[in-house]
N, C-alpha and C. Protein backbone atom coordinates (compact mmCIF):
# COMPACT_ATOMS: atom_id res chain seq x y z
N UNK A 1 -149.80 116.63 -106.61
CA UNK A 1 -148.95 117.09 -107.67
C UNK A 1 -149.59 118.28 -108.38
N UNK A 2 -150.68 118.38 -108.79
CA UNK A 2 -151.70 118.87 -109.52
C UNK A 2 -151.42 120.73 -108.57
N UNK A 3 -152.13 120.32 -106.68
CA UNK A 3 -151.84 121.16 -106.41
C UNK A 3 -150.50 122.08 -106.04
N UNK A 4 -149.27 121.23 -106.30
CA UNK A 4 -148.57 121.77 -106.40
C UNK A 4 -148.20 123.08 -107.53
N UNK A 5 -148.58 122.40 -108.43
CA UNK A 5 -148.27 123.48 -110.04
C UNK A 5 -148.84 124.73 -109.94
N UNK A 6 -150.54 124.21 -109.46
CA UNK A 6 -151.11 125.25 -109.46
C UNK A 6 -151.02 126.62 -108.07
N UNK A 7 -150.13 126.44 -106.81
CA UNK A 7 -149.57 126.92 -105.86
C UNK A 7 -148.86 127.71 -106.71
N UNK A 8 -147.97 126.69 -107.34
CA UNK A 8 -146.56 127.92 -108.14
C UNK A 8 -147.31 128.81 -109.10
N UNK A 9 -147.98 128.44 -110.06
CA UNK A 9 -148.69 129.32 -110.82
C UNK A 9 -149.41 130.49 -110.26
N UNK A 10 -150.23 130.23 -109.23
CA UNK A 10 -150.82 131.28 -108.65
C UNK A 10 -149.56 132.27 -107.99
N UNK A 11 -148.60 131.53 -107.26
CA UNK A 11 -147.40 132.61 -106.78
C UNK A 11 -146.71 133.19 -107.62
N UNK A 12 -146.30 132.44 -109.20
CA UNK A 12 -145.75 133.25 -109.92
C UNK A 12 -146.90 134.58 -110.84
N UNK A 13 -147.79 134.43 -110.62
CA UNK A 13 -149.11 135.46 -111.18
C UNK A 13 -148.95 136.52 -109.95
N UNK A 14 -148.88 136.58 -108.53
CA UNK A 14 -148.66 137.32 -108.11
C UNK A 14 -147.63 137.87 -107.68
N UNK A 15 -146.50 137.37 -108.07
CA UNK A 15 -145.18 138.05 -108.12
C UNK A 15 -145.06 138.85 -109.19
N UNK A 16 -145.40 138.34 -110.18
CA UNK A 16 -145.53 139.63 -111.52
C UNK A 16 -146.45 140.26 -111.40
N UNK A 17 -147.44 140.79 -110.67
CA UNK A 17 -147.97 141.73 -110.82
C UNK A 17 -148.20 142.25 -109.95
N UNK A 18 -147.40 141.81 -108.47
CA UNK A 18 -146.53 142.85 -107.86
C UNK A 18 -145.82 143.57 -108.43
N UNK A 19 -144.84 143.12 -109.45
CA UNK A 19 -143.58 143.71 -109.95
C UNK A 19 -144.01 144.28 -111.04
N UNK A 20 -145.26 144.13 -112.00
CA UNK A 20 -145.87 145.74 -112.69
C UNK A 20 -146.39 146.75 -111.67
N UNK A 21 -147.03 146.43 -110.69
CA UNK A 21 -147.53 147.67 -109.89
C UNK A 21 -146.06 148.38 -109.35
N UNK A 22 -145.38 147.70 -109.21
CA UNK A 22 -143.87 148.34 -108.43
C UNK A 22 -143.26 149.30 -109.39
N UNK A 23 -143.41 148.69 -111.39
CA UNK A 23 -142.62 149.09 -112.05
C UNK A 23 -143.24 150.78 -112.27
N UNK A 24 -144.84 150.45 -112.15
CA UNK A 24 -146.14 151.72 -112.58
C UNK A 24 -145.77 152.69 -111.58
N UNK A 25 -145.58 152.43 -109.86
CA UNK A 25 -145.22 153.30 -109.04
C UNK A 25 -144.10 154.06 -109.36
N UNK A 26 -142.63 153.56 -109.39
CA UNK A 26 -141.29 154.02 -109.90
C UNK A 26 -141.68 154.88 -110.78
N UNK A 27 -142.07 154.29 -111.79
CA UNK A 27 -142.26 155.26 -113.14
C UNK A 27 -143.01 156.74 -112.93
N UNK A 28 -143.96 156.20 -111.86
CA UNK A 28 -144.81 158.14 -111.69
C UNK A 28 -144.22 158.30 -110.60
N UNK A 29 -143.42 157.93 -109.59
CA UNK A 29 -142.62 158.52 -108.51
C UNK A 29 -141.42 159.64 -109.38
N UNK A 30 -140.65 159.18 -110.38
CA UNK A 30 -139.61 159.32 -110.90
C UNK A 30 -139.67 160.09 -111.64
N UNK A 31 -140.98 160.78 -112.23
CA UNK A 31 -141.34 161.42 -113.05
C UNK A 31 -140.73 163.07 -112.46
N UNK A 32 -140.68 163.77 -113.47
CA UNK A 32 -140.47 165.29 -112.77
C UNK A 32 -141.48 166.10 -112.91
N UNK A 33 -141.43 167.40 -112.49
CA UNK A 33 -142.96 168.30 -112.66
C UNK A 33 -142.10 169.17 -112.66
N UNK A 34 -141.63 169.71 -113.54
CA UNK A 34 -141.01 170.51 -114.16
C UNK A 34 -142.09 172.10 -114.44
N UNK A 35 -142.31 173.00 -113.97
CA UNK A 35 -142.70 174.30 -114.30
C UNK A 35 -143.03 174.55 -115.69
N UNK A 36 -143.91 174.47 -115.99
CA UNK A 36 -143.98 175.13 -118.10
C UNK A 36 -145.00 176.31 -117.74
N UNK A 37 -144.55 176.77 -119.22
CA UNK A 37 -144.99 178.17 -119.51
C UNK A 37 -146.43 177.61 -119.73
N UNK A 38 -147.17 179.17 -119.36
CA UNK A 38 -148.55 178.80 -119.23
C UNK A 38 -149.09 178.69 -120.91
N UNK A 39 -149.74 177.95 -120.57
CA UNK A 39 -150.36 177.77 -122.47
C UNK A 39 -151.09 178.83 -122.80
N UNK A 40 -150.78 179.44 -123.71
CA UNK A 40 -151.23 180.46 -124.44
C UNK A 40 -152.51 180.04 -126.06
N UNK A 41 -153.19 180.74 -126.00
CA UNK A 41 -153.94 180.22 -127.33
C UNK A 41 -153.59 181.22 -128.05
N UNK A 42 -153.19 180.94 -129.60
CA UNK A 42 -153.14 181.50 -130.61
C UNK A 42 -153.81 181.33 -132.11
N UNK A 43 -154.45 182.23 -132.45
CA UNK A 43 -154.90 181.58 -133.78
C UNK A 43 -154.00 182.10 -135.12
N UNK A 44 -153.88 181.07 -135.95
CA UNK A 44 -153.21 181.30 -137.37
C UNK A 44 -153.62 181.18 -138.33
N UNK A 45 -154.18 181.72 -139.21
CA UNK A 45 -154.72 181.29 -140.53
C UNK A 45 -153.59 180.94 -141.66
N UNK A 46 -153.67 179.90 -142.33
CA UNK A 46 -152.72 179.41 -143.79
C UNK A 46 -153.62 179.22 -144.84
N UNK A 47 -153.09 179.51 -145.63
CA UNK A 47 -153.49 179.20 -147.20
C UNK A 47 -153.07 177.80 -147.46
N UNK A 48 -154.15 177.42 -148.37
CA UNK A 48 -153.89 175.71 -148.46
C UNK A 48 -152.69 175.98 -149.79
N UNK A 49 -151.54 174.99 -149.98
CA UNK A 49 -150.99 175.42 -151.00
C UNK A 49 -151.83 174.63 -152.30
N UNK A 50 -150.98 175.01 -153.57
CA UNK A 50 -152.27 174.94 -154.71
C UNK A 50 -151.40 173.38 -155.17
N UNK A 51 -152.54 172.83 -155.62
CA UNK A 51 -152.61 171.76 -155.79
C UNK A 51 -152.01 171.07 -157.53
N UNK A 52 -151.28 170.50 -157.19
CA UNK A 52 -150.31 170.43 -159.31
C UNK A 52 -150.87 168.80 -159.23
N UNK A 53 -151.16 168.08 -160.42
CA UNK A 53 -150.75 166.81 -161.14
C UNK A 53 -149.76 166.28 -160.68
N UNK A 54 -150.07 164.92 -160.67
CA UNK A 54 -148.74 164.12 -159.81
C UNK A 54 -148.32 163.84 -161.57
N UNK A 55 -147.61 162.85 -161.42
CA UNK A 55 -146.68 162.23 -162.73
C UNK A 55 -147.30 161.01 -162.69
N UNK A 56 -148.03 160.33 -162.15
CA UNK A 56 -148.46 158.65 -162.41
C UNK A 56 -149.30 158.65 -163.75
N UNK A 57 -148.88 157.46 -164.03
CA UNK A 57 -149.83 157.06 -165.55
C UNK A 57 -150.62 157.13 -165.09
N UNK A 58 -151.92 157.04 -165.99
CA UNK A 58 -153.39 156.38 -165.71
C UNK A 58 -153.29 155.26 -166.73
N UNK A 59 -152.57 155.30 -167.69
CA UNK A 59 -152.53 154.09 -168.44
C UNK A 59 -152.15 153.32 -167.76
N UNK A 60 -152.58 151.94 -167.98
CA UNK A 60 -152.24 150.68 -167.29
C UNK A 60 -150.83 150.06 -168.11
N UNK A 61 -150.42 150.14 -169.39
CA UNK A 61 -149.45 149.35 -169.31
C UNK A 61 -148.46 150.69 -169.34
N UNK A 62 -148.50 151.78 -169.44
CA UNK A 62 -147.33 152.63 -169.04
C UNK A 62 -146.33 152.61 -167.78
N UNK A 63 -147.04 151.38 -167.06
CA UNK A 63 -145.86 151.50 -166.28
C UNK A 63 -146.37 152.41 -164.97
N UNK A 64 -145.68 152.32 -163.84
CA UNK A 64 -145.53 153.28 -162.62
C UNK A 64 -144.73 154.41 -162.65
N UNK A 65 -144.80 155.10 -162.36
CA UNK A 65 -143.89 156.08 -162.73
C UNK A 65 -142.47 156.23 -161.39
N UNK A 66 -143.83 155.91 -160.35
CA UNK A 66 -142.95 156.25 -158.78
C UNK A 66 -142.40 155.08 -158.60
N UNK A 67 -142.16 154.06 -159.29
CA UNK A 67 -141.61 152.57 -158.84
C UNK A 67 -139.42 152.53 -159.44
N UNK A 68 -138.91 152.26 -158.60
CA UNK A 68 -137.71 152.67 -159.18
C UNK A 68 -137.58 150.88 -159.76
N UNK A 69 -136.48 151.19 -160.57
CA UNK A 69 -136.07 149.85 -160.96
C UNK A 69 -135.30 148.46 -160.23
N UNK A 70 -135.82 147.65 -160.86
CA UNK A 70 -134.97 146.81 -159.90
C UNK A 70 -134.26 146.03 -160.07
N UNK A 71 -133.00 146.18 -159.36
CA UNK A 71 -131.71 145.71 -160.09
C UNK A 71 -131.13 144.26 -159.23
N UNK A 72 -131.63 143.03 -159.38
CA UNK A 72 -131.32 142.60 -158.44
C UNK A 72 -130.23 141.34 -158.85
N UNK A 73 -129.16 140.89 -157.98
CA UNK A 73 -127.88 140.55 -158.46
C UNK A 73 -128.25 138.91 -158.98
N UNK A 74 -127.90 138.44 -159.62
CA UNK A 74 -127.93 137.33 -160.75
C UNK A 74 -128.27 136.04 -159.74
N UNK A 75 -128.75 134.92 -159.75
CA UNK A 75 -128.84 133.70 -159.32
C UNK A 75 -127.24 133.05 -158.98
N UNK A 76 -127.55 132.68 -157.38
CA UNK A 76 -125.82 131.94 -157.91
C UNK A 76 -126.02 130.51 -158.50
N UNK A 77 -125.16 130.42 -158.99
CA UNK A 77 -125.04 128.74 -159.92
C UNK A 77 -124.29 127.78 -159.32
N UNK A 78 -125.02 126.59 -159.17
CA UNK A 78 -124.00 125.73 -158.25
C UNK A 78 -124.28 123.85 -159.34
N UNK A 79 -123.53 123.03 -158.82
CA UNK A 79 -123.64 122.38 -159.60
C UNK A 79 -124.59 121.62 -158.96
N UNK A 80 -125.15 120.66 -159.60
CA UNK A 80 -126.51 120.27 -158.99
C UNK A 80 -126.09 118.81 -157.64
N UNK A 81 -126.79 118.83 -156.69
CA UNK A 81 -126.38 118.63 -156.12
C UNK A 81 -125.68 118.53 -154.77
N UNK A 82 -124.93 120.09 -155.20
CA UNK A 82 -124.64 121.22 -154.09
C UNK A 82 -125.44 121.92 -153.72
N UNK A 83 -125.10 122.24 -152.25
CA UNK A 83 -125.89 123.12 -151.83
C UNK A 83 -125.07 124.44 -151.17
């Protein structure tokens, strides 16, 4: 019995990974090689842009500034009991 399970187990381990190597082949068979333009190097220089103050408190009970409010719809009420 024992070796039965373990027959199937071993056949189903190599049926799936037949069927990833099959899926890995397809996938780079199927692929295209499409012609691209030859890569060119270019250099660019940017200016970092300048740097402003965000809006967050540093006070602690002021609150978040970036946190929106939250509006969330009332408890429903049922009579006790119900569900």
């Amino acid at each position: 019995m024992k070796s039965n399970r373990r027959m199937a187990r071993r056949i189903a381990a190599a049926v799936g990974g037949t069927a990833i190597v099959a899926m890995v082949g397809l996938t780079a068979a199927c692929g295209t090689d499409e012609e691209k333009a030859p890569e060119t190097s270019t250099t660019t220089s940017t200016t970092a842009p300048s740097v402003s103050p965000t809006e967050k408190s540093i006070n602690p009970t002021g609150g978040n500034l970036f946190t929106p409010p939250v509006k969330a719809p009332p408890a429903p009420t049922a009579l006790p009991g119900d569900n």
